[in-house]
Protein backbone atom coordinates (compact mmCIF):
# COMPACT_ATOMS: atom_id res chain seq x y z
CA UNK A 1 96.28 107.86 70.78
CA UNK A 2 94.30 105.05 72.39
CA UNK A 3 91.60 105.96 74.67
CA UNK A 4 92.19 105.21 78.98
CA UNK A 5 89.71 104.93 81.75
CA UNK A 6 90.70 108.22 82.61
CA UNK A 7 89.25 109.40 79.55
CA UNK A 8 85.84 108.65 80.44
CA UNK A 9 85.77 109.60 84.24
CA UNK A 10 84.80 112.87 83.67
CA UNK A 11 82.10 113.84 82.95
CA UNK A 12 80.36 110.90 82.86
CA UNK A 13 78.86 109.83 79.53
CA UNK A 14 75.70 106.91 79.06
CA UNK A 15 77.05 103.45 79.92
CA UNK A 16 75.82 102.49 76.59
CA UNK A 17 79.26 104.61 75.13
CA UNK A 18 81.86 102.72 77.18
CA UNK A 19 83.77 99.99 75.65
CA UNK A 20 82.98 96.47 77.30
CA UNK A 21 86.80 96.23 78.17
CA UNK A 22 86.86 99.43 80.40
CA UNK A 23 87.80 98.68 84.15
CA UNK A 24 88.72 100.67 86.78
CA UNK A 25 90.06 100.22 89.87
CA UNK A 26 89.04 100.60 93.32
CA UNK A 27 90.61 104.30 94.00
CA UNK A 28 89.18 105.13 90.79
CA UNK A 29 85.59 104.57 91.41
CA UNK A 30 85.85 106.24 94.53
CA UNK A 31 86.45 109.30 93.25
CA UNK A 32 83.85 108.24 90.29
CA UNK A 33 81.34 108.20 93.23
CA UNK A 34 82.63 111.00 95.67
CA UNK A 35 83.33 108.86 98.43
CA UNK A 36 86.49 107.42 100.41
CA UNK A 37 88.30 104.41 99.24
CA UNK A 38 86.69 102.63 102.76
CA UNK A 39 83.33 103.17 101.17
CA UNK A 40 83.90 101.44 98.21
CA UNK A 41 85.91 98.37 100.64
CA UNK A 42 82.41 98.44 102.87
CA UNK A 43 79.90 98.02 99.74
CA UNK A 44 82.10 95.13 98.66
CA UNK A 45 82.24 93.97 102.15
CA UNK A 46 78.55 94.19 102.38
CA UNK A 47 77.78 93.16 98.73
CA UNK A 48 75.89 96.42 97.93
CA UNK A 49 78.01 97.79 95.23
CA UNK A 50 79.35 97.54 92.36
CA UNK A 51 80.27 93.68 90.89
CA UNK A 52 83.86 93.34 91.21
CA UNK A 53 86.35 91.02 89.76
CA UNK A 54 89.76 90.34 92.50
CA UNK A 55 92.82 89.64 90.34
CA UNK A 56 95.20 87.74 91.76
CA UNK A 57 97.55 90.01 93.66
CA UNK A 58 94.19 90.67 95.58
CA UNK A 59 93.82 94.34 93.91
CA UNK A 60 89.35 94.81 92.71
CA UNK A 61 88.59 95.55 89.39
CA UNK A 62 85.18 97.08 88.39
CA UNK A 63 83.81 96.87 84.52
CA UNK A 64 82.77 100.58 83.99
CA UNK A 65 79.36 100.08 82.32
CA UNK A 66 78.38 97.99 85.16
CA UNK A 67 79.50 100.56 87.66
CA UNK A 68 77.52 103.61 85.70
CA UNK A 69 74.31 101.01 85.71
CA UNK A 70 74.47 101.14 89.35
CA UNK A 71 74.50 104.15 90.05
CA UNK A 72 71.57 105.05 87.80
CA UNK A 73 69.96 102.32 90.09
C-alpha cells in the first residue's frame, strides 16, 4: 500500500525522512501545528509561515519537509 500524508502526521518524524513530493494542505498543517485554520490564513497573509504553493482553484499547498524545517526554526 502506498504511503499518504496522513501517514507521516503523526508523530512527527526528521524532515530528512519525508519524501520531496509530500504536500499537505492548509487544514492539514493546522492541525500539524495545533492551531486554527485562520492561523495558518494569517501567517500566509503576513508571510511568516510556511512557503506555500496556490493551485489554481485557489486551494494552498505546503511541501512537508519545508513545513517541519520551520518549525524547528
Amino acid at each position: 500500500m502506498p504511503l499518504t500524508v496522513h501517514d507521516f502526521l503523526s508523530p512527527c518524524p526528521p524532515a530528512e525522512t519525508f519524501p520531496p513530493w509530500a504536500w499537505i494542505t492548509t487544514p492539514e498543517l493546522s492541525r500539524l501545528c495545533g492551531v486554527s485554520q485562520q492561523s495558518v490564513y494569517n501567517w500566509r497573509l503576513r508571510r511568516t509561515g510556511p512557503p506555500s504553493r496556490q493551485e489554481r482553484s485557489g486551494r494552498h499547498f505546503y511541501r512537508l519537509a519545508a513545513v517541519l524545517s520551520w518549525i524547528e526554526k
